[in-house]
N, C-alpha and C. Protein backbone atom coordinates (compact mmCIF):
# COMPACT_ATOMS: atom_id res chain seq x y z
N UNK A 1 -202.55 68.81 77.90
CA UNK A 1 -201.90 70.00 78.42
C UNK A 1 -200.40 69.85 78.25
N UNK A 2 -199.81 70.97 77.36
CA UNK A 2 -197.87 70.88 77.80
C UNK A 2 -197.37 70.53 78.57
N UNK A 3 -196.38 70.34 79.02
CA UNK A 3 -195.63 70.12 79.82
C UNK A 3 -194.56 71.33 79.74
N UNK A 4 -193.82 71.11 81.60
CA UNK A 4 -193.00 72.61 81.56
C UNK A 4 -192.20 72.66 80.60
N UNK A 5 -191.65 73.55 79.39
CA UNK A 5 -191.14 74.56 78.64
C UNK A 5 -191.50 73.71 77.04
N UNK A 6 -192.72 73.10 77.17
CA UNK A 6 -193.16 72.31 75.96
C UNK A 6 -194.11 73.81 75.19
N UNK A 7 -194.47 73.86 74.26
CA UNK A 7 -194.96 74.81 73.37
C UNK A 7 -195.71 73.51 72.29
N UNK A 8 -196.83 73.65 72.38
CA UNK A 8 -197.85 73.45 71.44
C UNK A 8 -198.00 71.56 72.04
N UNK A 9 -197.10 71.07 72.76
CA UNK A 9 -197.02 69.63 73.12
C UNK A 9 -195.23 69.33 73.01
N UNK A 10 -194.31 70.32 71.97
CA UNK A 10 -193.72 69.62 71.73
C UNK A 10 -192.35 70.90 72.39
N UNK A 11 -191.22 69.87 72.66
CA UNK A 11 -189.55 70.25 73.35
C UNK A 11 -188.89 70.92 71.95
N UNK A 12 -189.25 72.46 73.01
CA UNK A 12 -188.46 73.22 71.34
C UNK A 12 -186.67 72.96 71.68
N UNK A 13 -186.05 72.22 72.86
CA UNK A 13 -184.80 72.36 72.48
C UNK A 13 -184.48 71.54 71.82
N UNK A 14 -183.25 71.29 70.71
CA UNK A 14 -182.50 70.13 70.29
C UNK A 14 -182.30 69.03 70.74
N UNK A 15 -182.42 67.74 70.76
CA UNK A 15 -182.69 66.71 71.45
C UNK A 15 -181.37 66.42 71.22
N UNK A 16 -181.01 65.80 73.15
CA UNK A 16 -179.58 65.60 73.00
C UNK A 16 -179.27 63.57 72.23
N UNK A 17 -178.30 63.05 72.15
CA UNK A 17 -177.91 61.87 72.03
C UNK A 17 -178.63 61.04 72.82
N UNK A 18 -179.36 60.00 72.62
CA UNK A 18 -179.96 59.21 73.20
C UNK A 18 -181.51 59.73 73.76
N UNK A 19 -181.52 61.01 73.03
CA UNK A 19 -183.11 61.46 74.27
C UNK A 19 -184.41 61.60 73.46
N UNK A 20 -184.62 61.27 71.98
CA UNK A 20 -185.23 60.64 71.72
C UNK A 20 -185.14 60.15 70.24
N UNK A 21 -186.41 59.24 69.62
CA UNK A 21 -186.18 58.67 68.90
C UNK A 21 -186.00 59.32 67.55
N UNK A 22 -185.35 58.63 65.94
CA UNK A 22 -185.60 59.91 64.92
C UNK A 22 -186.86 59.92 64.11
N UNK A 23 -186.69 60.87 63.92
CA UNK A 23 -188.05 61.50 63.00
C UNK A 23 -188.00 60.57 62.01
N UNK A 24 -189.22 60.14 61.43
CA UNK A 24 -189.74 59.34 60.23
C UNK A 24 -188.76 59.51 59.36
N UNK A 25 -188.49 61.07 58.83
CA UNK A 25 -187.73 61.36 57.54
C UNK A 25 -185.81 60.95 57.68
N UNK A 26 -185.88 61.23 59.19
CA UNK A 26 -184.05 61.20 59.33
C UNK A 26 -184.20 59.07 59.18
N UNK A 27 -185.50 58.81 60.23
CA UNK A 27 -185.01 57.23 59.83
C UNK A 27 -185.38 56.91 59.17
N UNK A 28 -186.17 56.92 57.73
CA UNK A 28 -185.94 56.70 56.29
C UNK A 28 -184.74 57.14 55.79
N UNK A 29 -184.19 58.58 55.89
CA UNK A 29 -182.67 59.16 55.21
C UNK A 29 -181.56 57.77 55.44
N UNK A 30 -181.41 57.12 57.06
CA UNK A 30 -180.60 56.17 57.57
C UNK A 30 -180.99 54.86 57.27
N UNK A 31 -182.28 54.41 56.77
CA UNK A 31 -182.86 53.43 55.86
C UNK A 31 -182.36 53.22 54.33
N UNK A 32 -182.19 54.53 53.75
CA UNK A 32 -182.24 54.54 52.53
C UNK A 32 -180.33 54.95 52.20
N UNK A 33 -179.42 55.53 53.21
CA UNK A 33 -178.33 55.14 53.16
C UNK A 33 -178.03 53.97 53.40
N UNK A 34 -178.00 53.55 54.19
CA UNK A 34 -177.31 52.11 54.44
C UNK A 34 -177.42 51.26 53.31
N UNK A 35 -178.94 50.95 52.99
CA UNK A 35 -179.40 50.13 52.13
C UNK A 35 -178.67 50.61 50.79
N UNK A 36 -178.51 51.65 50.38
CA UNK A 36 -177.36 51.99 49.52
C UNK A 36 -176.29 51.57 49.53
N UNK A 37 -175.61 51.61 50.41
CA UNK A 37 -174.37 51.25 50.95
C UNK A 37 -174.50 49.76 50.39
N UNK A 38 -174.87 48.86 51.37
CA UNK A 38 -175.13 47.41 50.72
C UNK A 38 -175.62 47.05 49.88
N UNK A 39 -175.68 47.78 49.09
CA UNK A 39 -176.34 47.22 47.73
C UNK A 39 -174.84 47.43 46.55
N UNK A 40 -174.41 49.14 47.01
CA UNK A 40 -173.49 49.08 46.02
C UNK A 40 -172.48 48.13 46.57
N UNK A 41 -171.91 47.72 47.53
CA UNK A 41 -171.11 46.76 47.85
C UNK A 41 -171.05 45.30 47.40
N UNK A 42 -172.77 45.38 47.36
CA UNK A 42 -172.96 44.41 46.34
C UNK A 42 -172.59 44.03 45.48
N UNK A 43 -173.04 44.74 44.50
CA UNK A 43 -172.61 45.13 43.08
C UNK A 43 -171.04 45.36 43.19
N UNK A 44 -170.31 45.79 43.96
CA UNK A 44 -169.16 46.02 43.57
C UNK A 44 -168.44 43.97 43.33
N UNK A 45 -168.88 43.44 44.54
CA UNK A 45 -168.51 42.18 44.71
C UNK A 45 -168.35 41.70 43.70
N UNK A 46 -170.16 41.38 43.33
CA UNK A 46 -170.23 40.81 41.76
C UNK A 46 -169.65 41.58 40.95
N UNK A 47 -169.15 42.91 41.03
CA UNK A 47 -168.33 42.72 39.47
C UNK A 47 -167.35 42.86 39.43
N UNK A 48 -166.42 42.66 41.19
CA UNK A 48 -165.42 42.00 40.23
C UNK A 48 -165.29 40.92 40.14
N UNK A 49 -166.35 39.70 40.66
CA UNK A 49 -166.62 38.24 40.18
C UNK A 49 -166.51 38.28 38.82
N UNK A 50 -167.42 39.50 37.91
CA UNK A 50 -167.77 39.61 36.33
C UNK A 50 -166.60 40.14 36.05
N UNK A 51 -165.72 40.42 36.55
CA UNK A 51 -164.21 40.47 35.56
C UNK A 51 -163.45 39.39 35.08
N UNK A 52 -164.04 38.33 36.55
CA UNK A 52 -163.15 36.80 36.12
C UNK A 52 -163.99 35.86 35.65
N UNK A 53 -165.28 35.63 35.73
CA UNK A 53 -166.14 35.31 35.06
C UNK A 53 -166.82 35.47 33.53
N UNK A 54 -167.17 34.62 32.44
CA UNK A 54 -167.60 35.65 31.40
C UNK A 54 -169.02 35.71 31.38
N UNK A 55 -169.73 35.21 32.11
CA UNK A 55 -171.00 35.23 31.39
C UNK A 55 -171.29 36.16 32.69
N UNK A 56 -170.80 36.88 33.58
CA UNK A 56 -171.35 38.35 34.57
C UNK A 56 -170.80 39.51 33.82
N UNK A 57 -171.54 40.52 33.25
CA UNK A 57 -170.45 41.78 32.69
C UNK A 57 -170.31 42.79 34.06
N UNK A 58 -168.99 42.62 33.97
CA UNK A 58 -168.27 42.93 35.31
C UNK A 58 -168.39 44.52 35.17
N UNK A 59 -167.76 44.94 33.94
CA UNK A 59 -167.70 46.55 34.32
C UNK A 59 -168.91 47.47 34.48
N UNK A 60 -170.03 47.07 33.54
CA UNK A 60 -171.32 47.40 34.11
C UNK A 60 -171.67 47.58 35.40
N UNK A 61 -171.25 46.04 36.18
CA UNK A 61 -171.89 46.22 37.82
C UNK A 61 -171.33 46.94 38.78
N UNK A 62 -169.84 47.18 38.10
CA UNK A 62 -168.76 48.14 39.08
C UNK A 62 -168.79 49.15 38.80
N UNK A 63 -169.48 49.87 37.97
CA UNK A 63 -169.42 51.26 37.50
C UNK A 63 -170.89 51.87 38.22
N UNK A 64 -172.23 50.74 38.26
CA UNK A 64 -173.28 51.36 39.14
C UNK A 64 -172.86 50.82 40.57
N UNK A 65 -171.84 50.06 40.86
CA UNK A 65 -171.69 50.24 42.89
C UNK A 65 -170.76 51.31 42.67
N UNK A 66 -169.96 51.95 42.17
CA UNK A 66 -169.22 52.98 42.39
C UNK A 66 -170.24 54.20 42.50
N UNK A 67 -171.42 53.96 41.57
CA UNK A 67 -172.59 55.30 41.43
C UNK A 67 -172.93 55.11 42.93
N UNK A 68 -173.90 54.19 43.12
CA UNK A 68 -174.21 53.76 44.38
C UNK A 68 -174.00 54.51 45.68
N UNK A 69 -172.55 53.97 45.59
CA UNK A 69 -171.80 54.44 47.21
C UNK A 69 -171.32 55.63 46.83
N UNK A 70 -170.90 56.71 46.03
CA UNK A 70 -170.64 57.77 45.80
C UNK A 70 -168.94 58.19 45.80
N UNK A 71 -168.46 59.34 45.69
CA UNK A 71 -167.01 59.67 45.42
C UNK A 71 -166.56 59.31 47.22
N UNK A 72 -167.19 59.51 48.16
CA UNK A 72 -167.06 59.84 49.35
C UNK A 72 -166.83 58.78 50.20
N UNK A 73 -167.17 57.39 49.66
CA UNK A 73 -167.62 56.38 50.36
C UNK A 73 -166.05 56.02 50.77
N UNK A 74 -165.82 55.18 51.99
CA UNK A 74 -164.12 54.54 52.12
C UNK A 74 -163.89 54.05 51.13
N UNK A 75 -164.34 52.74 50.42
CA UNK A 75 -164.22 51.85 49.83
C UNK A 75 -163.86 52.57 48.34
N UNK A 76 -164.65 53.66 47.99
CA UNK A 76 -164.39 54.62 46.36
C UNK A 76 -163.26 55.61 46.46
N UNK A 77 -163.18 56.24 47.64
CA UNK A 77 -162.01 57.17 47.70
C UNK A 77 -160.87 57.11 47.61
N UNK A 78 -160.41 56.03 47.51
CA UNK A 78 -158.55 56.05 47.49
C UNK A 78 -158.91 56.00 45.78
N UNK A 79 -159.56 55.26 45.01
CA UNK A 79 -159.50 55.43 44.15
C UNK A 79 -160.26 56.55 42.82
N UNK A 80 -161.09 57.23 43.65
CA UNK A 80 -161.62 58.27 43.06
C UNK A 80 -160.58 59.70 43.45
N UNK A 81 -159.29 59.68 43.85
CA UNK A 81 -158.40 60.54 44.42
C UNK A 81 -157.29 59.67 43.50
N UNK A 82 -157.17 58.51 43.01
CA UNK A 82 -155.81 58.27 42.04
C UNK A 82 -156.48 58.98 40.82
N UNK A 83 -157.65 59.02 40.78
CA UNK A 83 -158.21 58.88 39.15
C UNK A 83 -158.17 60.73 39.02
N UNK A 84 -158.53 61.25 40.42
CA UNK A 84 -158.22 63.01 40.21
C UNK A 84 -156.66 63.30 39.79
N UNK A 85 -155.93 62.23 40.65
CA UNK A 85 -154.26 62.99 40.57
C UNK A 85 -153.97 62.56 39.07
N UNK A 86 -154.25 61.24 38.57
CA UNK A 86 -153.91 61.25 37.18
C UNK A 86 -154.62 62.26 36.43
N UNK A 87 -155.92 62.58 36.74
CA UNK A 87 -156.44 63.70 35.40
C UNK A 87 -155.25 64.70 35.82
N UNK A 88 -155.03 65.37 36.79
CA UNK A 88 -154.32 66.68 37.16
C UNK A 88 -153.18 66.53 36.49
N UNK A 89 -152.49 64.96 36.45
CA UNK A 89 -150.58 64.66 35.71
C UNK A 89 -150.97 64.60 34.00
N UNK A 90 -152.11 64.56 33.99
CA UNK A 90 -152.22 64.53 32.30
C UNK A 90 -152.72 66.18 31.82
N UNK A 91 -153.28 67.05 32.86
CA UNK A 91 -153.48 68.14 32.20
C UNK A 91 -152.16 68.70 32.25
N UNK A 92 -151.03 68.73 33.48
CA UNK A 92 -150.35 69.59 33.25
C UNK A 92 -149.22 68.73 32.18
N UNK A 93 -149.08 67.64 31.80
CA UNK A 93 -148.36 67.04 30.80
C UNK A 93 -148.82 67.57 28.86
N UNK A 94 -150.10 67.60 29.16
CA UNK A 94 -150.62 68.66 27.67
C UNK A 94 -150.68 70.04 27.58
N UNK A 95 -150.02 70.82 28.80
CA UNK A 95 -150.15 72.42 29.01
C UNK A 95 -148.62 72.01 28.68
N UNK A 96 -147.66 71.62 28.80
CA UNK A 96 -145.83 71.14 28.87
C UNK A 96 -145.56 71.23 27.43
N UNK A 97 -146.94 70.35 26.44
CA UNK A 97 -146.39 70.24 25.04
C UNK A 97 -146.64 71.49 24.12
């Protein structure tokens, strides 16, 4: 039997912070970020070990932790924001000539 303002068994309001646990899919989504996260961090490590190293190819492993963690991540953004402002100083430097 429901409970008071339950419908079918289940609390149609929004569940506040702490009131209950997440759904299968949100804690796989928070499974499958993180584990992203540390993996491309990974990879970022090792390559730039494989920059000073020769037998790791460094730019390979830094180019899939940059895929990895995405444009958004702390660690990619200062430099995925130099690499926009230089495209932007080189387009308007070839619109100049």
């Amino acid at each position: 039997m429901p409970g008071i303002g339950q419908v079918n068994g289940v609390d149609p309001r929004p569940p506040r912070d702490g009131d209950a646990p997440l759904e299968p899919e949100s804690r796989l989504h928070a499974v499958w970020r993180i584990g992203r996260g540390v993996v491309g961090v990974l990879f970022l490590v090792v390559g730039v070990l494989g920059l000073v190293l020769p037998v790791i190819p460094g730019v390979p492993i830094l180019i899939a932790g940059v895929a990895l963690l995405g444009p958004h991540h702390p660690l990619v953004r200062p430099v995925a924001e130099y690499i926009a402002r230089w495209r932007e100083a080189r387009r308007h430097a070839d619109r100049s000539e």
